[in-house]
PDB file of N, CA and C in Angstrom:
ATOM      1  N   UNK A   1     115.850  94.854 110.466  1.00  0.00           N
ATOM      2  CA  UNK A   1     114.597  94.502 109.827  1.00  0.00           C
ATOM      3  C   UNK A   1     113.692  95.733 109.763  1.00  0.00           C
ATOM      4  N   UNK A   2     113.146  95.857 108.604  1.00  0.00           N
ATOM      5  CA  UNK A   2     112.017  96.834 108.789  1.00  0.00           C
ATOM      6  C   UNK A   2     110.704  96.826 109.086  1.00  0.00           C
ATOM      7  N   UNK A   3     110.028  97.738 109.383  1.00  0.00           N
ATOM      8  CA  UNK A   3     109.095  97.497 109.934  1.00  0.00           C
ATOM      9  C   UNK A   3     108.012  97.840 108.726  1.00  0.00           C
ATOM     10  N   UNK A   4     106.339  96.870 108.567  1.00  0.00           N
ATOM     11  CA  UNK A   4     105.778  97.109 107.385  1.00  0.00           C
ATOM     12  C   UNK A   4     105.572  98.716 107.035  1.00  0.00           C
ATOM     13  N   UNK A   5     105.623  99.579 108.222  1.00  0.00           N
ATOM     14  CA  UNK A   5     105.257 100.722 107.325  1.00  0.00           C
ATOM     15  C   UNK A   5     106.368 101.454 106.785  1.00  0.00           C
ATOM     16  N   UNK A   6     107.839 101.208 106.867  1.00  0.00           N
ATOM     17  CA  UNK A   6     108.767 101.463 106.375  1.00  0.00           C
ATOM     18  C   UNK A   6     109.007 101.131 104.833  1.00  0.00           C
ATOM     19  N   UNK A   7     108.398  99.469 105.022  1.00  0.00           N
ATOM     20  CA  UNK A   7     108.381  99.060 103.842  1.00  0.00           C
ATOM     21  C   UNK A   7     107.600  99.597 102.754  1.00  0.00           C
ATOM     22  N   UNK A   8     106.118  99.951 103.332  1.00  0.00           N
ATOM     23  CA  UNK A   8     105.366 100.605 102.520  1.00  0.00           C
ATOM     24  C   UNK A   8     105.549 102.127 101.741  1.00  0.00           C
ATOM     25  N   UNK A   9     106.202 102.576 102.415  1.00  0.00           N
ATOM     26  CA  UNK A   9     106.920 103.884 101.842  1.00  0.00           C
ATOM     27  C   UNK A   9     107.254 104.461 100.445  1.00  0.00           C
ATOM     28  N   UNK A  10     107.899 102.934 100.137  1.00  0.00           N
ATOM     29  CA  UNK A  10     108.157 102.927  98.399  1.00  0.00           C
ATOM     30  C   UNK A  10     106.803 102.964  97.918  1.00  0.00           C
ATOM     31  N   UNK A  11     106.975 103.641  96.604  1.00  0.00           N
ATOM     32  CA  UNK A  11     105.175 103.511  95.915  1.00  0.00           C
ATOM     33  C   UNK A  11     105.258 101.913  95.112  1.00  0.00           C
ATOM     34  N   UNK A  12     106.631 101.533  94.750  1.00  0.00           N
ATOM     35  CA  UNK A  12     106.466 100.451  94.115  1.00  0.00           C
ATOM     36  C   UNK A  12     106.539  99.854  95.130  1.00  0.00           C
ATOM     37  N   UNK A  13     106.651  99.305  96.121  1.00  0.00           N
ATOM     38  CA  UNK A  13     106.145  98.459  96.794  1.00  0.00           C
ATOM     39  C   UNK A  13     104.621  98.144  97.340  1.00  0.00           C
ATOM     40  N   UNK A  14     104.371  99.557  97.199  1.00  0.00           N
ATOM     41  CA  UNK A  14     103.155  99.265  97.343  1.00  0.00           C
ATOM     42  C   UNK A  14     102.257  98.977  96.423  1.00  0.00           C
ATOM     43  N   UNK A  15     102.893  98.898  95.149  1.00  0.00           N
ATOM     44  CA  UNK A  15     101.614  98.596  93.702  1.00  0.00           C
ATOM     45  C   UNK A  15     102.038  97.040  94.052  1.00  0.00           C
ATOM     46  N   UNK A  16     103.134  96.683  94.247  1.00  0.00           N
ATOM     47  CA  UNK A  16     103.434  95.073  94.599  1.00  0.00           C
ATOM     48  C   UNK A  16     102.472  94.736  95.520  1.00  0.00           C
ATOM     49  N   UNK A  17     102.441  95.086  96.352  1.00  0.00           N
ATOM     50  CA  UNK A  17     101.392  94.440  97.430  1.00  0.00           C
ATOM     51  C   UNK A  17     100.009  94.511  97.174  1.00  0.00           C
ATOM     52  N   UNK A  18      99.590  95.575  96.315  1.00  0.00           N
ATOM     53  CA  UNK A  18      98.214  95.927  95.947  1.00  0.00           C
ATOM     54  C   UNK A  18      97.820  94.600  95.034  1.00  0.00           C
ATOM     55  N   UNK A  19      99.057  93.949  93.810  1.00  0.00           N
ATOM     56  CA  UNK A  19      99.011  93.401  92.831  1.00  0.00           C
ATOM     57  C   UNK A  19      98.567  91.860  93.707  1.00  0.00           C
ATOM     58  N   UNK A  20      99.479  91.624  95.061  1.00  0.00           N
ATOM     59  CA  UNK A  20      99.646  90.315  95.436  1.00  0.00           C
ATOM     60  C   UNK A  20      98.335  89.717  96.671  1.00  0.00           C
ATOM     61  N   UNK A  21      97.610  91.451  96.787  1.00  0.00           N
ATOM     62  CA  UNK A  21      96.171  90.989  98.088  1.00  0.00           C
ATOM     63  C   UNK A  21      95.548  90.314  96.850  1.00  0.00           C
ATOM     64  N   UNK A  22      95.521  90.453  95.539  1.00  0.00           N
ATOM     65  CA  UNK A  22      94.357  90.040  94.664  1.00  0.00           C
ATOM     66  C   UNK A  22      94.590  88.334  95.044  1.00  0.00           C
ATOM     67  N   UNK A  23      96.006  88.083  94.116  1.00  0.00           N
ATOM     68  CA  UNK A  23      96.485  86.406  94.476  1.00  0.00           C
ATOM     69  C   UNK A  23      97.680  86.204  94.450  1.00  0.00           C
ATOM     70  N   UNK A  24      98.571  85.064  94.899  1.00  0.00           N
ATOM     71  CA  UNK A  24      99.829  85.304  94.864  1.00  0.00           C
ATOM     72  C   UNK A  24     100.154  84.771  92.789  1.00  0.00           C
ATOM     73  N   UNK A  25     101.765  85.351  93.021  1.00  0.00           N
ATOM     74  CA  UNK A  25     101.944  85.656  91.470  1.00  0.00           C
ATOM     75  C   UNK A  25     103.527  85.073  91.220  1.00  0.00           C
ATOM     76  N   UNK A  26     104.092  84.782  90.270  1.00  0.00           N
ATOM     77  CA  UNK A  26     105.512  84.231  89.970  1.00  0.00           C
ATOM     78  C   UNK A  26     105.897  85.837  90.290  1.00  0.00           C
ATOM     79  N   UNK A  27     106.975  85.585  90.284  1.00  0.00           N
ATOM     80  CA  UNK A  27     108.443  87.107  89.889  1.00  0.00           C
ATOM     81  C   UNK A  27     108.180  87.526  88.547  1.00  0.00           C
ATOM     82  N   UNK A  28     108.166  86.465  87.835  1.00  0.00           N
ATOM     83  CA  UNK A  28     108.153  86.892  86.121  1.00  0.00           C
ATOM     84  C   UNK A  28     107.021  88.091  86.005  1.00  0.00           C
ATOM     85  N   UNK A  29     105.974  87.649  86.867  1.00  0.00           N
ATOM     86  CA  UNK A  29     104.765  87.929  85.787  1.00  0.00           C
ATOM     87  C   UNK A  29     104.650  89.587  86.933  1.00  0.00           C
ATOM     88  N   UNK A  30     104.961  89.649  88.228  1.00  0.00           N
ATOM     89  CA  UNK A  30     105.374  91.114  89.271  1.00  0.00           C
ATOM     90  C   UNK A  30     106.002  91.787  88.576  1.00  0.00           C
ATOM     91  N   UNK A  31     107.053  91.500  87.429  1.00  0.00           N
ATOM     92  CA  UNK A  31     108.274  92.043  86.692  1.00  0.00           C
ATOM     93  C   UNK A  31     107.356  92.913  85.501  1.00  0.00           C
ATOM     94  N   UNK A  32     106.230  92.326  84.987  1.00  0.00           N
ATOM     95  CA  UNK A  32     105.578  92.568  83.622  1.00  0.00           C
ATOM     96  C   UNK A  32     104.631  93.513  84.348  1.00  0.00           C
ATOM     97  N   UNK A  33     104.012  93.248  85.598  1.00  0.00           N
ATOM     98  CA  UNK A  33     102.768  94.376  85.847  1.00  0.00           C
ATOM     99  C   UNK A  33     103.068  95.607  86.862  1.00  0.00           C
ATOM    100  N   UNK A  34     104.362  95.203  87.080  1.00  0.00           N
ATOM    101  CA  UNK A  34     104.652  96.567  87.965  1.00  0.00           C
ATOM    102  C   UNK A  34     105.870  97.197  86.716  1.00  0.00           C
ATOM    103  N   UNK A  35     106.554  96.934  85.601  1.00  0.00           N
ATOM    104  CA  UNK A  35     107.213  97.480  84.899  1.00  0.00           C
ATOM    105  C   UNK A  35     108.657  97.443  85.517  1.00  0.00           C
ATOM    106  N   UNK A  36     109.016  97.089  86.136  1.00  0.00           N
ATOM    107  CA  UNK A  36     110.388  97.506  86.990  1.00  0.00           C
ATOM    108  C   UNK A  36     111.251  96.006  86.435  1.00  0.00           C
ATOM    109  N   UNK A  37     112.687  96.204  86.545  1.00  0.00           N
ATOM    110  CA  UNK A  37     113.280  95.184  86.116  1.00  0.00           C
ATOM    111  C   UNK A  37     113.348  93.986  86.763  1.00  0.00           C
ATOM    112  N   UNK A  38     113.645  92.600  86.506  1.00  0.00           N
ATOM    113  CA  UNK A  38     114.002  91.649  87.448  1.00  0.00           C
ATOM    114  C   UNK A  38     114.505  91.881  88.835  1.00  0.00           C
ATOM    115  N   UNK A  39     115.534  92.546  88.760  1.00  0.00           N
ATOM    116  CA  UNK A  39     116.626  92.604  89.538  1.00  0.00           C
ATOM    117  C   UNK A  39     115.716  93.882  90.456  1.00  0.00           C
ATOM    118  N   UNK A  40     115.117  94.958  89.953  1.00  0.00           N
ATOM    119  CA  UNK A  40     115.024  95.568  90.944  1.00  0.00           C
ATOM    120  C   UNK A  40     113.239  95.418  91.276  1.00  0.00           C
ATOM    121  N   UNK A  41     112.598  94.243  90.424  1.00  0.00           N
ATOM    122  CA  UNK A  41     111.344  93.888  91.377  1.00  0.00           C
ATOM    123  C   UNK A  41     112.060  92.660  92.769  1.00  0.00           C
ATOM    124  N   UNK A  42     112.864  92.200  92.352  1.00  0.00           N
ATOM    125  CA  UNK A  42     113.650  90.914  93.300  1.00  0.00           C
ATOM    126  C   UNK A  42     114.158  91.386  94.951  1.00  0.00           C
ATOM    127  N   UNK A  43     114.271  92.753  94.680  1.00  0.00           N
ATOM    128  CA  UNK A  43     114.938  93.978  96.007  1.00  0.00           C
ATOM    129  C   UNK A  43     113.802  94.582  96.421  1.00  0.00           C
ATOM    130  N   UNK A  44     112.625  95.117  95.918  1.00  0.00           N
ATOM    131  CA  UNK A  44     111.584  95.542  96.259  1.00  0.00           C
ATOM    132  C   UNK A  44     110.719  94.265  96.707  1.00  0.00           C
ATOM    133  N   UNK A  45     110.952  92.687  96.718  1.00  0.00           N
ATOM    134  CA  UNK A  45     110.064  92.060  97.276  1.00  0.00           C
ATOM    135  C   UNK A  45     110.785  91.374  98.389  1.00  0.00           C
ATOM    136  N   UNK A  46     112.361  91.369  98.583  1.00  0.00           N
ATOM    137  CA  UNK A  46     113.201  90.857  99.502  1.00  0.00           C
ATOM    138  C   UNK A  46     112.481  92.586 100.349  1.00  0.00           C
ATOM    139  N   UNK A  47     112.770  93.563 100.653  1.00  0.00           N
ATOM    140  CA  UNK A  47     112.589  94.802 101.384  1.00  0.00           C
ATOM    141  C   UNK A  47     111.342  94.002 102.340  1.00  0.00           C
ATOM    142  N   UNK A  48     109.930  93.605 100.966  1.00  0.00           N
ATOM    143  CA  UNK A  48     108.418  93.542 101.346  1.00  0.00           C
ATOM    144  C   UNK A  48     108.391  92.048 102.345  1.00  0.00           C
ATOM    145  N   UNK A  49     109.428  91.402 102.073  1.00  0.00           N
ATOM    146  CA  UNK A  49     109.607  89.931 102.963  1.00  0.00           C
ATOM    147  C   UNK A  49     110.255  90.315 103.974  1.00  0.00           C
ATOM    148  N   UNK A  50     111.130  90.537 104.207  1.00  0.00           N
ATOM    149  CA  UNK A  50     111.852  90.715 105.349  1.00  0.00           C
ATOM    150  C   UNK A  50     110.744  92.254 106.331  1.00  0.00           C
ATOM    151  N   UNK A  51     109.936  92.540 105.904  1.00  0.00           N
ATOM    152  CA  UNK A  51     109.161  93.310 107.022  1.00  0.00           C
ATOM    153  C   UNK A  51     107.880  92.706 107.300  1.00  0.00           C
ATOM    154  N   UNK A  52     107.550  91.171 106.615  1.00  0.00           N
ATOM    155  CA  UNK A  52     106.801  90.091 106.941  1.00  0.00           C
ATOM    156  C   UNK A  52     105.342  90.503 106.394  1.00  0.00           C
ATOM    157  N   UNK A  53     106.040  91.023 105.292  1.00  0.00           N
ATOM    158  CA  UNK A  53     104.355  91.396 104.338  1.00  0.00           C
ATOM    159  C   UNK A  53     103.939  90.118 102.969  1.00  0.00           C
ATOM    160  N   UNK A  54     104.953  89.847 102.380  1.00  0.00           N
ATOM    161  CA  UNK A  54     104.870  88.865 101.646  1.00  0.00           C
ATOM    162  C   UNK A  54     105.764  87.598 101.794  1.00  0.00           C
ATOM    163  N   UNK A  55     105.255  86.613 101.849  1.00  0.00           N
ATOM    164  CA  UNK A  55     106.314  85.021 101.457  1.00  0.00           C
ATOM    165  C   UNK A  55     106.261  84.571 100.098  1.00  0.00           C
ATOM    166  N   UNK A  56     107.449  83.797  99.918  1.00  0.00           N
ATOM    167  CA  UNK A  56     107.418  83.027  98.892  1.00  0.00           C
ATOM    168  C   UNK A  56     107.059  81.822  98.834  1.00  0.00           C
ATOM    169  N   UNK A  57     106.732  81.186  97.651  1.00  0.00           N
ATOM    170  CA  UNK A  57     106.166  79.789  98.050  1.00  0.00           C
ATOM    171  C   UNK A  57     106.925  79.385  96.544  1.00  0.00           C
ATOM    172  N   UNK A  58     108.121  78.170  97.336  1.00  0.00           N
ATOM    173  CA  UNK A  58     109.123  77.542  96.311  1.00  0.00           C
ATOM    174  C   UNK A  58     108.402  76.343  95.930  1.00  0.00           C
ATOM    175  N   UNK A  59     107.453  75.763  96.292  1.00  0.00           N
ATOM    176  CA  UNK A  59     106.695  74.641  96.086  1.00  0.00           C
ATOM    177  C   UNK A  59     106.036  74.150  95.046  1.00  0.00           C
ATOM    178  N   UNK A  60     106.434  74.900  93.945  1.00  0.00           N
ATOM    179  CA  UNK A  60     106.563  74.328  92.685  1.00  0.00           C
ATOM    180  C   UNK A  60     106.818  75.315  91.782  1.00  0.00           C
ATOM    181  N   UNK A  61     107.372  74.862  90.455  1.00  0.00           N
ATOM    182  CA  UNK A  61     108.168  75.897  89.580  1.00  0.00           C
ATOM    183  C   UNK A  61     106.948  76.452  88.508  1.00  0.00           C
ATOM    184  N   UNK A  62     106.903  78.211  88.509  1.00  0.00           N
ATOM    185  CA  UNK A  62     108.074  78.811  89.240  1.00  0.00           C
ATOM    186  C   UNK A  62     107.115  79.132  90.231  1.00  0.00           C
ATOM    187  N   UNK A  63     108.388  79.763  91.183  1.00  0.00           N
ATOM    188  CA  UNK A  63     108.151  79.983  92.726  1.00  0.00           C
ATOM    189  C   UNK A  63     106.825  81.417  92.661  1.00  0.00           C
ATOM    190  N   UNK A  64     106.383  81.315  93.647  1.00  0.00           N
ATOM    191  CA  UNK A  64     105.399  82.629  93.539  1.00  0.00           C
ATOM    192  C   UNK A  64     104.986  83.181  94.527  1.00  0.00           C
ATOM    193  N   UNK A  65     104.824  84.104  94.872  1.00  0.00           N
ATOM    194  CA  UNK A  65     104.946  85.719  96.139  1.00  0.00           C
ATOM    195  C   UNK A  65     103.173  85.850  96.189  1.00  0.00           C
ATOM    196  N   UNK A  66     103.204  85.708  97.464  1.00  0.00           N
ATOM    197  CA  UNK A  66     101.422  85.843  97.935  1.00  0.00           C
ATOM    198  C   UNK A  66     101.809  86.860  99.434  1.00  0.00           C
ATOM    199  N   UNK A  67     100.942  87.476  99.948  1.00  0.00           N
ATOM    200  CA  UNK A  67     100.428  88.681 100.659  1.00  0.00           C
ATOM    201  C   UNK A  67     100.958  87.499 101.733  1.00  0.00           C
ATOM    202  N   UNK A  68     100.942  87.941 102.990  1.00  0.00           N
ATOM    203  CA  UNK A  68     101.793  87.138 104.049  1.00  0.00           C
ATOM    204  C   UNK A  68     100.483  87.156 104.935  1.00  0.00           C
ATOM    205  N   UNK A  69     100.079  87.929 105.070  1.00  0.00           N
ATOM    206  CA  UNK A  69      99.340  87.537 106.704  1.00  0.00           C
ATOM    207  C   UNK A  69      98.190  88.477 106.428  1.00  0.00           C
ATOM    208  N   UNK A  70      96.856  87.890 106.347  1.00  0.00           N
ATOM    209  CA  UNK A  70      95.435  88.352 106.645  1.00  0.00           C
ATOM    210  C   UNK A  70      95.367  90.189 107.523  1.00  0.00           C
ATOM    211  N   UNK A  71      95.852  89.677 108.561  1.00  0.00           N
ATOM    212  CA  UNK A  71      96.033  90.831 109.475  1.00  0.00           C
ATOM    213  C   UNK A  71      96.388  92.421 109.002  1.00  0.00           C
ATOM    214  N   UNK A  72      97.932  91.908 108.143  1.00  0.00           N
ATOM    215  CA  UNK A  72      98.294  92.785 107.506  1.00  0.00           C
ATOM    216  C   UNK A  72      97.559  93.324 106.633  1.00  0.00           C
ATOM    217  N   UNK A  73      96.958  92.780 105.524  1.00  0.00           N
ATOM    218  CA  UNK A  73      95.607  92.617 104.415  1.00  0.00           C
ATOM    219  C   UNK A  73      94.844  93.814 105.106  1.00  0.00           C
ATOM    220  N   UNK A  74      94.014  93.729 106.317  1.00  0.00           N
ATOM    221  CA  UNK A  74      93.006  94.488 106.734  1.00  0.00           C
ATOM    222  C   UNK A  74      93.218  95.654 106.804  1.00  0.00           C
ATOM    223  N   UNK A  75      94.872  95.511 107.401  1.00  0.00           N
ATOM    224  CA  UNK A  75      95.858  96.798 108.149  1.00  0.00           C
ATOM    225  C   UNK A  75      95.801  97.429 106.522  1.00  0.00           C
ATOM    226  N   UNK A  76      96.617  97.185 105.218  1.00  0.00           N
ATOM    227  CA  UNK A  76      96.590  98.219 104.574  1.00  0.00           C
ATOM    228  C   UNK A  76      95.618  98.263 103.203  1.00  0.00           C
ATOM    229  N   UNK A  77      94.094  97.658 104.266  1.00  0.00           N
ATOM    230  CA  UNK A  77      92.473  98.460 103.368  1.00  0.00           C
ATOM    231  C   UNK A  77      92.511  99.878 104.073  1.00  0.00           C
ATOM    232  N   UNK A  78      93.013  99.709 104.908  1.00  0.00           N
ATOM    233  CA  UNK A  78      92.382 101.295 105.734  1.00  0.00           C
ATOM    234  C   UNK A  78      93.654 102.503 105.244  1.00  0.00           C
ATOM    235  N   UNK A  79      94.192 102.096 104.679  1.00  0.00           N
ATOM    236  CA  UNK A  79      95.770 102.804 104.314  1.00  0.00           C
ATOM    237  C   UNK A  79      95.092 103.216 102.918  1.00  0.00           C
ATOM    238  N   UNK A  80      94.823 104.792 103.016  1.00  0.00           N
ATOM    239  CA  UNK A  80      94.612 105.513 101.720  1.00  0.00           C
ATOM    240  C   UNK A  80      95.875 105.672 100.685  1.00  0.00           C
ATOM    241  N   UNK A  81      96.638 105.321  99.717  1.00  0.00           N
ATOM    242  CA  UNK A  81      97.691 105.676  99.204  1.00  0.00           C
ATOM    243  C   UNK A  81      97.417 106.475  98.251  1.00  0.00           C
TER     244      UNK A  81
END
């Protein structure tokens, strides 16, 4: 597992996360504002989940990716990129 600042490393991960403190968002629409393909926004947000920065929420169609934890939120305001 990685750890969030590993995760943060990528720059596209981090325009993902910048995109998802605003509100959480489908895949489709992460795919259209970060420019990157399905397949490789889908690997850049599995990376950003599994280091417990973003969840998904399958709870109604389609599914949609929100910022995971407040804490984290605060942690990267102070993170100049």
């Amino acid at each position: 597992m990685q750890t969030a600042w590993t995760a943060l490393a990528d720059p596209h991960r981090r325009t993902l996360v910048e995109v998802l403190r605003v509100r959480p968002r489908p895949v489709n629409e992460l795919v259209a504002l970060v420019g990157l393909s399905q397949p490789g926004t889908s690997k850049h947000l599995r990376v950003l989940r599994e280091a417990g920065l973003v969840t998904v929420r399958a709870d109604a169609p389609p599914s949609s990716v929100e910022f995971a934890h407040a804490r984290q939120m605060r942690a990267t305001r102070r993170v100049s990129w």
